[in-house]
Each structure stands twice: as structure tokens, then as C-alpha cells.
N, C-alpha and C. Protein backbone atom coordinates (compact mmCIF):
# COMPACT_ATOMS: atom_id res chain seq x y z
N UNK A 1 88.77 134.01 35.46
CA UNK A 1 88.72 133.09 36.57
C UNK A 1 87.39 133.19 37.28
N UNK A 2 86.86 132.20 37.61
CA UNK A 2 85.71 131.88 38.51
C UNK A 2 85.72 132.43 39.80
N UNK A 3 85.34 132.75 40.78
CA UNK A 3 85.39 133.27 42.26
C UNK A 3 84.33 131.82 43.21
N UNK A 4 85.25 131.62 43.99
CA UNK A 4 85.24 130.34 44.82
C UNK A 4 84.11 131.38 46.23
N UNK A 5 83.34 131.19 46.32
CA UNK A 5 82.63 131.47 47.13
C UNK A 5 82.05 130.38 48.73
N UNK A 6 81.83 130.17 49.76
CA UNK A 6 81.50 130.05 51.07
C UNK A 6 80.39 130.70 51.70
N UNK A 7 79.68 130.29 52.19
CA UNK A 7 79.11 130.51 53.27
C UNK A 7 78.91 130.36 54.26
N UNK A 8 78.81 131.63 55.54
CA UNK A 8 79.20 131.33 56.44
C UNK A 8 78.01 130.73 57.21
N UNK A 9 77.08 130.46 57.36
CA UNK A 9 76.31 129.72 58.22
C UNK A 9 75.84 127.84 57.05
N UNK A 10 75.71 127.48 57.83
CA UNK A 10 75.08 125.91 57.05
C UNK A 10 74.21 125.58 57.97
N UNK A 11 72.86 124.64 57.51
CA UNK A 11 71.85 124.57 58.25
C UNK A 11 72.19 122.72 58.21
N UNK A 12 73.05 122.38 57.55
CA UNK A 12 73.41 120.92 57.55
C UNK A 12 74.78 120.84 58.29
N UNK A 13 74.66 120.02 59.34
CA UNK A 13 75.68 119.56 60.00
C UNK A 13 76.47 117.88 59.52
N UNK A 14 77.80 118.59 59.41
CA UNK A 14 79.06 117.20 58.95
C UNK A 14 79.51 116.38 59.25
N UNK A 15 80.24 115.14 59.39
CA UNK A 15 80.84 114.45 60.33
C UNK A 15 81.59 115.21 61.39
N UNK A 16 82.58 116.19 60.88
CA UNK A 16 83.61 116.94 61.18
C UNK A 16 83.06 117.82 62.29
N UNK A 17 81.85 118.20 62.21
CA UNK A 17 81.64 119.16 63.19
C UNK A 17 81.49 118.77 64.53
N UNK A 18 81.72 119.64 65.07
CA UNK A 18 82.10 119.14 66.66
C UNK A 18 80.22 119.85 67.98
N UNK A 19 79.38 119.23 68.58
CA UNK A 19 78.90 120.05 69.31
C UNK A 19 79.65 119.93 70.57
N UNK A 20 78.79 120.93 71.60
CA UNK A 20 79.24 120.57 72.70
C UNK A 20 78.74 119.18 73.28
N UNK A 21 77.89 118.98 73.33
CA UNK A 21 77.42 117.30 73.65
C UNK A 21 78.43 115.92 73.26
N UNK A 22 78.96 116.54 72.07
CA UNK A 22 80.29 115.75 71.79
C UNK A 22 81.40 115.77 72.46
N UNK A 23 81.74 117.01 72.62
CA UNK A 23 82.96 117.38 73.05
C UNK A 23 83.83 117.03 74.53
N UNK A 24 82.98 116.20 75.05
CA UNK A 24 82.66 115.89 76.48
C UNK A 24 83.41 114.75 76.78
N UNK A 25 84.62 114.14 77.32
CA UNK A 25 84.96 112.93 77.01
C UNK A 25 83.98 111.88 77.98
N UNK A 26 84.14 110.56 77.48
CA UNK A 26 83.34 109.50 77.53
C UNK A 26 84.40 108.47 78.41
N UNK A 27 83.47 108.29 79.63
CA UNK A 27 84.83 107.06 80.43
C UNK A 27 84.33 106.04 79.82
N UNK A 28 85.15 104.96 79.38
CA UNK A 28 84.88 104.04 79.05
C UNK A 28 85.18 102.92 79.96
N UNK A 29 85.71 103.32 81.64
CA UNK A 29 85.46 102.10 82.12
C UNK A 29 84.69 102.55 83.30
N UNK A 30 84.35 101.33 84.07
CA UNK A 30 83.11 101.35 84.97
C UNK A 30 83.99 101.75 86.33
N UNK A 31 83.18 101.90 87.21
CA UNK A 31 83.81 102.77 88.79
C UNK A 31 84.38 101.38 89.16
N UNK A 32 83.75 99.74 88.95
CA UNK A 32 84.42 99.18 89.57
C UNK A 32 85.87 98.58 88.95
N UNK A 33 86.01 99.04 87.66
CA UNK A 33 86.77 99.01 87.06
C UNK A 33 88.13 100.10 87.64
N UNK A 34 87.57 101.14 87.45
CA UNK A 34 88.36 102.23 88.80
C UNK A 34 89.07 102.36 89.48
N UNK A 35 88.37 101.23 90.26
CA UNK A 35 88.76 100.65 91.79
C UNK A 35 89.36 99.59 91.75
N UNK A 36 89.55 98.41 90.75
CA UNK A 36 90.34 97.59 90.72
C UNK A 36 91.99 97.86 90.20
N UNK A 37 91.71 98.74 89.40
CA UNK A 37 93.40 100.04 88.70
C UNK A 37 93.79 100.12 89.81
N UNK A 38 92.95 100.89 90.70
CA UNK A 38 93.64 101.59 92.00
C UNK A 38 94.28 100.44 93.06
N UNK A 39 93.34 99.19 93.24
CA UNK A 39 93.60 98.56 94.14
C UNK A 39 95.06 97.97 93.54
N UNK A 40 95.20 97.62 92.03
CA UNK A 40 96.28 97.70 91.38
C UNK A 40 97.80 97.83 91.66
N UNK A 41 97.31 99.16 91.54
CA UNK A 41 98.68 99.94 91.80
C UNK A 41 98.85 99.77 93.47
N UNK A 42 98.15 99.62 94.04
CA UNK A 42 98.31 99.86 95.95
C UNK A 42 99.09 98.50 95.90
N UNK A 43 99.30 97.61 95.37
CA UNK A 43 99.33 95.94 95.42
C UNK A 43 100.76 96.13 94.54
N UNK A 44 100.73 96.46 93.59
CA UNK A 44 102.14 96.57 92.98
C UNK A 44 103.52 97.28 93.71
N UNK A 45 103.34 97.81 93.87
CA UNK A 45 104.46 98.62 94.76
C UNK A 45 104.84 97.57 95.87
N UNK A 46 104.00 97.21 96.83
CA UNK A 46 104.68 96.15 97.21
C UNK A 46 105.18 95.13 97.07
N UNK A 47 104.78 94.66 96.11
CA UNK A 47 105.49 92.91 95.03
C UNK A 47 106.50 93.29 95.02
N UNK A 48 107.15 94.71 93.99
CA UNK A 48 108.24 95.01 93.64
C UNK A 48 109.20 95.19 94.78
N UNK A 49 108.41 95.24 95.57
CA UNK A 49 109.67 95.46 97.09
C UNK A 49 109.59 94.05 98.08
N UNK A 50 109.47 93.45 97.68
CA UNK A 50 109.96 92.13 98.11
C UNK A 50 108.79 91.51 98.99
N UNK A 51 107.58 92.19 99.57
CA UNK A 51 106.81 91.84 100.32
C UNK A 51 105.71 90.32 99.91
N UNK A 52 105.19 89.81 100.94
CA UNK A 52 104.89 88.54 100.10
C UNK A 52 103.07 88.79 100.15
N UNK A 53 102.72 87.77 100.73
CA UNK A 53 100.81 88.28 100.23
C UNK A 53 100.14 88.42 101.94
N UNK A 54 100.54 88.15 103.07
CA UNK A 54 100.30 88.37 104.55
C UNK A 54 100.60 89.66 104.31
N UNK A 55 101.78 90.10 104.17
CA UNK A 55 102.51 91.56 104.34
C UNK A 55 102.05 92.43 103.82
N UNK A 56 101.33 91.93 102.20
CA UNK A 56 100.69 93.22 101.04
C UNK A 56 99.58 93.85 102.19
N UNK A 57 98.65 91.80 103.07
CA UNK A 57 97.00 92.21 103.24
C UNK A 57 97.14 93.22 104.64
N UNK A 58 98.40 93.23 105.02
CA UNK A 58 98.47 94.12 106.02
C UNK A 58 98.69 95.82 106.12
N UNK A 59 99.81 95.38 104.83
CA UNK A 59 99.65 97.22 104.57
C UNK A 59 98.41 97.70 103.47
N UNK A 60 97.55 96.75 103.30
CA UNK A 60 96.48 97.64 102.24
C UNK A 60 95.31 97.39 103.59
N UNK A 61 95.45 96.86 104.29
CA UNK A 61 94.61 97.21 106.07
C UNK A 61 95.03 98.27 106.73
N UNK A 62 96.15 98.33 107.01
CA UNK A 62 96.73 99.85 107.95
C UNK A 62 96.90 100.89 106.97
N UNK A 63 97.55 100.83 105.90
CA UNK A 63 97.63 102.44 105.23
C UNK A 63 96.24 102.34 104.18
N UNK A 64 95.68 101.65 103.53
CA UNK A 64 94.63 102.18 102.59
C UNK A 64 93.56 102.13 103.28
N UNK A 65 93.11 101.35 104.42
CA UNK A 65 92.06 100.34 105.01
C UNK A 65 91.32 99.82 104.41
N UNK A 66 91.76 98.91 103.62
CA UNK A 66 91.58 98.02 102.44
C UNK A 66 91.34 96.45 103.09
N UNK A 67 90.23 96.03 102.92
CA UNK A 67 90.10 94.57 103.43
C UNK A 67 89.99 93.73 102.49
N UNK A 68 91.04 92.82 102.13
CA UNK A 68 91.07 91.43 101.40
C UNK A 68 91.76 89.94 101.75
N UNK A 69 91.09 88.99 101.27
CA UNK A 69 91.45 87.73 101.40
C UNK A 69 92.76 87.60 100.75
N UNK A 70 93.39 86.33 101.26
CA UNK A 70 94.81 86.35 100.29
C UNK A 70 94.37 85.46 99.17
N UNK A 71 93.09 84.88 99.23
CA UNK A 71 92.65 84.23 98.12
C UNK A 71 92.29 85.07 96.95
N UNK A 72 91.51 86.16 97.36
CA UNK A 72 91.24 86.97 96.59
C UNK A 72 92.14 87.78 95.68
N UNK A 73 93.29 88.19 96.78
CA UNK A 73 94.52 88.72 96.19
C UNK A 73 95.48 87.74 95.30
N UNK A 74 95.56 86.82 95.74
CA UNK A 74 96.14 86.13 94.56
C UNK A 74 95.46 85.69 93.55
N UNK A 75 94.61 86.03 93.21
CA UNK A 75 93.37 85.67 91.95
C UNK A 75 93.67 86.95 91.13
N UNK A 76 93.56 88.13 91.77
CA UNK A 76 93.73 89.23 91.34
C UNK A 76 95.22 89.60 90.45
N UNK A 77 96.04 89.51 91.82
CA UNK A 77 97.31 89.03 91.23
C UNK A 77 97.86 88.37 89.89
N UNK A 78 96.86 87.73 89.54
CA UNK A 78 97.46 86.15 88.46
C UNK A 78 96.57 86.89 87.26
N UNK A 79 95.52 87.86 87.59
CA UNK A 79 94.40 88.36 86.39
C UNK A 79 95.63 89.67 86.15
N UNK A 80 96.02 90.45 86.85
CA UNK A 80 96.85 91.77 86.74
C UNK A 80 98.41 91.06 85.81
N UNK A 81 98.91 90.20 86.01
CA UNK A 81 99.98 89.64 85.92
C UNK A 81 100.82 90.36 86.84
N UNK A 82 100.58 90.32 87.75
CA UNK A 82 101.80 91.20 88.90
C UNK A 82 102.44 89.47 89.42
N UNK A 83 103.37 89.74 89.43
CA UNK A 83 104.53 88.66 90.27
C UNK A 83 105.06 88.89 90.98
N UNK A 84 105.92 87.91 92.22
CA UNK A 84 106.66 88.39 93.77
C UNK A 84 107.43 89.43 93.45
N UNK A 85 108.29 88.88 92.05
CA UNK A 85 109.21 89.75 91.45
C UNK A 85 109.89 88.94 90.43
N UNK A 86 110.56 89.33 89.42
CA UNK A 86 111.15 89.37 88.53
C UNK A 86 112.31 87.85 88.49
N UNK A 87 111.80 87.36 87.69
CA UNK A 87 112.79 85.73 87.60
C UNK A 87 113.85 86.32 86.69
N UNK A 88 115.17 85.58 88.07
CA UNK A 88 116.04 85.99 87.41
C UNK A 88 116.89 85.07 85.87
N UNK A 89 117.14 85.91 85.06
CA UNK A 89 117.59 85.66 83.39
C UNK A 89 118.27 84.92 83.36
N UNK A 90 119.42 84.13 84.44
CA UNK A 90 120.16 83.58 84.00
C UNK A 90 121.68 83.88 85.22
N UNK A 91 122.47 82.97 84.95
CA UNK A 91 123.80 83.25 85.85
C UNK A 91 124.43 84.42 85.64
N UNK A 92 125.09 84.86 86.33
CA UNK A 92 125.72 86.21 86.73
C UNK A 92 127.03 86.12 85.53
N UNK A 93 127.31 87.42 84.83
CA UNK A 93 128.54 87.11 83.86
C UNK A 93 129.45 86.65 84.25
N UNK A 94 129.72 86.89 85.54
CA UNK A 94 131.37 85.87 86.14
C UNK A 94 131.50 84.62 86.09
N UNK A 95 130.00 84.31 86.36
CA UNK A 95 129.42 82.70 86.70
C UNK A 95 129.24 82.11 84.90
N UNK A 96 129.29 83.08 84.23
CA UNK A 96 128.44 82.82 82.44
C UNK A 96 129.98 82.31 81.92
N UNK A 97 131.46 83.58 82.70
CA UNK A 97 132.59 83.53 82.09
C UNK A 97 133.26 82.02 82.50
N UNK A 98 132.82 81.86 83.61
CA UNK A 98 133.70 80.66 84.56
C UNK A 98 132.69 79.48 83.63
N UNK A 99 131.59 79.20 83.33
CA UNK A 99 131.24 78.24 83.02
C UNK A 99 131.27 77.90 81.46
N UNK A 100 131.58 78.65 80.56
CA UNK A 100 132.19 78.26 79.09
C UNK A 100 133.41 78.20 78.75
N UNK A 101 134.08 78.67 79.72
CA UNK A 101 135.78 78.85 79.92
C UNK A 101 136.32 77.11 80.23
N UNK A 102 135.08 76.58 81.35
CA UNK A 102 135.21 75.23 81.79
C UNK A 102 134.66 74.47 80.91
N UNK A 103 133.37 74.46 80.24
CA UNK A 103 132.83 74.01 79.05
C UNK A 103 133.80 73.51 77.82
N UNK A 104 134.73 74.85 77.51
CA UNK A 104 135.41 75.05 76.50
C UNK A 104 137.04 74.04 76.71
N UNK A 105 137.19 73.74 77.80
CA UNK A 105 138.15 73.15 77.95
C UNK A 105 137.80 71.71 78.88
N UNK A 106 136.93 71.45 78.10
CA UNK A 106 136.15 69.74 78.45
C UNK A 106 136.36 69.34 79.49
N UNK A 107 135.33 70.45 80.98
CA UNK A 107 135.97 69.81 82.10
C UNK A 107 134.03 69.00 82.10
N UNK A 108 134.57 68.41 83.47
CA UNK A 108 133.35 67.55 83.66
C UNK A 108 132.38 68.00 84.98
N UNK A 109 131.46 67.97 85.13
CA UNK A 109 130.59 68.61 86.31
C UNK A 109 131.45 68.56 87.23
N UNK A 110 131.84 67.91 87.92
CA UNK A 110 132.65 68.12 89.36
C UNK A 110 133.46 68.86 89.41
N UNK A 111 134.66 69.14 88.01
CA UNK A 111 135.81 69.75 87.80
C UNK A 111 135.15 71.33 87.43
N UNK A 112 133.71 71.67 86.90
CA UNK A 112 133.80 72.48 86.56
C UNK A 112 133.20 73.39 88.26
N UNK A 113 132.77 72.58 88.85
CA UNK A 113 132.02 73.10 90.53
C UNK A 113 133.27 73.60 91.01
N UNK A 114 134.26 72.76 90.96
CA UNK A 114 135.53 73.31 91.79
C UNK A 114 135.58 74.38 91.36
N UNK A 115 135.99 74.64 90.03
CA UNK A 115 136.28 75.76 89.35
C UNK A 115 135.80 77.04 89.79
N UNK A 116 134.56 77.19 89.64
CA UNK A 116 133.37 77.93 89.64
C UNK A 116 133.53 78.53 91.28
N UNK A 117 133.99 77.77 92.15
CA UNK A 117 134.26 77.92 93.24
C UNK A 117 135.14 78.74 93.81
N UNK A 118 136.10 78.29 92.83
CA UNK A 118 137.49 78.90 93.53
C UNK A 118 137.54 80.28 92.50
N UNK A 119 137.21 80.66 91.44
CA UNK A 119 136.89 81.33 90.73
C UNK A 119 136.10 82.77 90.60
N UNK A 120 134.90 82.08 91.55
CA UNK A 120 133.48 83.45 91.84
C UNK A 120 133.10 82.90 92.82
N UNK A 121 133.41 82.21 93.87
CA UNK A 121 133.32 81.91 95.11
C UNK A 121 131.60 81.95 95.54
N UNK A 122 131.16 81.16 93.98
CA UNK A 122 129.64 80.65 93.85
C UNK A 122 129.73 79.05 94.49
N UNK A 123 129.30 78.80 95.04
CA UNK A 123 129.28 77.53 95.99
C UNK A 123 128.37 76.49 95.18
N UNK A 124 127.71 76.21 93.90
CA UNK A 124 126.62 75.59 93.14
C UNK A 124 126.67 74.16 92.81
N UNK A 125 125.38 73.80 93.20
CA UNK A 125 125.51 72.44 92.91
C UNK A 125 125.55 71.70 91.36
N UNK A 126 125.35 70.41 91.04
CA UNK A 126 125.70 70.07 90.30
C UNK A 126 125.01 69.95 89.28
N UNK A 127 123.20 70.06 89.62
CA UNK A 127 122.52 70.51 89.10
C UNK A 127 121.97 71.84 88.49
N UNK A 128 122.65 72.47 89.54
CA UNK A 128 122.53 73.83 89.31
C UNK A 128 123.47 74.36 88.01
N UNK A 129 124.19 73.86 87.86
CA UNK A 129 125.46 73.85 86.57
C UNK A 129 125.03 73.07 85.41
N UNK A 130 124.28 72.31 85.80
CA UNK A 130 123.67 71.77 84.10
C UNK A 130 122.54 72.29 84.10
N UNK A 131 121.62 73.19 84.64
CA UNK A 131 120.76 73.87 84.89
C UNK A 131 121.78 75.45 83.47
N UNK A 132 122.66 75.57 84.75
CA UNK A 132 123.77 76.88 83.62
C UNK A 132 123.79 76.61 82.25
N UNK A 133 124.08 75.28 82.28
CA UNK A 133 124.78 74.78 81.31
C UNK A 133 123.36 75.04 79.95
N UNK A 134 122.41 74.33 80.37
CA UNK A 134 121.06 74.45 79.72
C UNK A 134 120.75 75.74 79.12
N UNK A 135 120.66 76.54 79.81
CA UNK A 135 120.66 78.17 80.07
C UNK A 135 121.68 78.54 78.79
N UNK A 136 122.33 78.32 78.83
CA UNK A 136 123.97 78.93 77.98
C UNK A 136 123.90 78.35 76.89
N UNK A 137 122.86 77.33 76.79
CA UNK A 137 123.27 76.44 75.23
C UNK A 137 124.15 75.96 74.95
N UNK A 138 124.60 75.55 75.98
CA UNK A 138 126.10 74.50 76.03
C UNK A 138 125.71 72.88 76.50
N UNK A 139 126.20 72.11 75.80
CA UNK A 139 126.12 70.64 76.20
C UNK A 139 127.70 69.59 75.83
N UNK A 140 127.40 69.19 76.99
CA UNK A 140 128.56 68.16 77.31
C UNK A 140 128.53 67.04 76.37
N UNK A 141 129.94 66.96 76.40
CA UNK A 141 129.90 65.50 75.29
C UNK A 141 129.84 64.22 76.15
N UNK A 142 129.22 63.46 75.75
CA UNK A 142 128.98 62.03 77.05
C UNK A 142 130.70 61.54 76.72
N UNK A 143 131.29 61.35 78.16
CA UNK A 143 132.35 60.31 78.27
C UNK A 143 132.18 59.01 77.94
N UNK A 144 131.94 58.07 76.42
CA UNK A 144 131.35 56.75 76.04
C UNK A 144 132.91 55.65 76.66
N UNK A 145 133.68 56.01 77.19
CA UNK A 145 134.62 54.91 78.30
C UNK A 145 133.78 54.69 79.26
N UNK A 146 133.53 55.96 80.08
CA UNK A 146 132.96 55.57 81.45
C UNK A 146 131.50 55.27 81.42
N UNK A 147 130.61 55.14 80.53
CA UNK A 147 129.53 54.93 79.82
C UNK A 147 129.49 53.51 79.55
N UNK A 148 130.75 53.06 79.21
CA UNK A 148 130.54 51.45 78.52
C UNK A 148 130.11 51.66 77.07
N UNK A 149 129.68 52.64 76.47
CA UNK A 149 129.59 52.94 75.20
C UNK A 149 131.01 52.88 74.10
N UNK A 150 131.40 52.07 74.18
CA UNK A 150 132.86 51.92 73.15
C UNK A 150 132.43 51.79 71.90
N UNK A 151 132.70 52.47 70.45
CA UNK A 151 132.71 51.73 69.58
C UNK A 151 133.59 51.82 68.83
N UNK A 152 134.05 50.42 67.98
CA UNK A 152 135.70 50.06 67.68
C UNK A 152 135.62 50.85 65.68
N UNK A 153 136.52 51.68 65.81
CA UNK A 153 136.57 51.61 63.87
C UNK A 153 137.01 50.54 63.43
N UNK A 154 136.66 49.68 62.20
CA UNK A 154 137.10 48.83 61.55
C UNK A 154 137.93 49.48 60.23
């Protein structure tokens, strides 16, 4: 067998090798970059708590002493994607159960409001229910009597 030999010093340096000049991490974003993260996060926390854009420019004035326009902030806002808060998904399951239950047994907008009413003691208008209705992937069959839409089989 052959003997696999090494040496311990090399006067050629590898990809692999590491100096200290390397070893150093590298920011890759700028201070004003920094400062917009930070202003960020100071701005988020309040969206999520219900505050609107007067209320944010007041607490990033008294607790950060942070001075901004609400023009500015909502520019910022719309670049961050931060929102007031969270759009809500859709009707409540009671409101999801009451409205395919009524769906399912061919009631008609008015009949299904009552319902919905006396049911989950959701008070909703009539739009607001074909709004549901939209939402749910449910659609009404047109009444073609009260339509004037008749057509006769031969």
C-alpha cells in the first residue's frame, strides 16, 4: 500500500479557507434602511391594535419622538403592506350554518333575513346576504313566475 501523505503548511490559499478579513459579517442594508425596519415595527403594533393613522402620529410623537406626516405614513404603510387590520374571511359559522340551511331549502332573500334573525340574532341586510351568499358559493335559482320568464313544454 501507498502512504497518503499532507502537509501541514500551504503557501496557496483555497476557496474554503476562511481569513479573518472574511470572517467579519457584512450588513447588507443601509442605516436608512435600519431605520425604516425600526420605524416599521413602532407603526405595526399599533395597526394591529385597532389604532387609526392621527393616533399611530401621536404615539410615535410622545413615546418614540418620532415626527411624521400622515401622508408620509400612509405611503409607508402601503410600501410595508401593514393594514388597519385584518379583513374579515367571511360570515361567522352560525351565520355560514343559518344561511345554507336557508339556501338548501329554497328560501328567498327576505325569508332567509327573517331566518338569520331569529336564528343568530344577526340583524343583515339584504345585500349583505347575497354578499354571504357570494362568499359561500351558493346561488339562487331565479323565480321565472315572478320574473315573467315562463316557458311552456310542448
Amino acid at each position: 500500500m501507498s502512504e497518503i501523505s499532507t502537509s501541514d503548511y500551504s503557501t496557496l490559499s483555497g476557496e474554503d479557507d476562511t481569513s479573518d478579513s472574511q470572517s467579519e459579517e457584512v450588513s447588507l442594508s443601509t442605516p436608512k434602511e435600519q431605520e425604516s425596519n425600526r420605524l416599521k415595527e413602532k407603526v405595526k403594533y399599533p395597526l394591529l391594535n385597532g389604532y387609526h393613522g392621527p393616533q399611530i402620529i401621536n404615539i410615535l410623537k410622545e413615546r418614540h419622538g418620532i415626527s411624521i406626516s400622515i401622508g408620509t405614513l400612509n405611503r409607508r404603510r402601503k410600501l410595508w403592506g401593514l393594514q388597519q387590520h385584518q379583513l374579515p374571511q367571511g360570515p361567522s359559522p352560525g351565520v355560514q350554518a343559518s344561511i345554507r340551511s336557508s339556501h338548501s331549502k329554497g328560501l328567498n332573500l327576505e325569508e332567509m333575513q327573517a331566518r338569520l334573525l331569529k336564528e343568530t340574532q344577526v340583524d343583515a341586510s339584504i345585500r349583505t346576504i347575497q354578499r354571504y351568499l357570494k362568499q359561500l358559493n351558493l346561488k339562487q335559482i331565479v323565480n321565472d313566475i315572478h320574473s315573467g320568464k315562463v316557458t311552456k313544454e310542448k
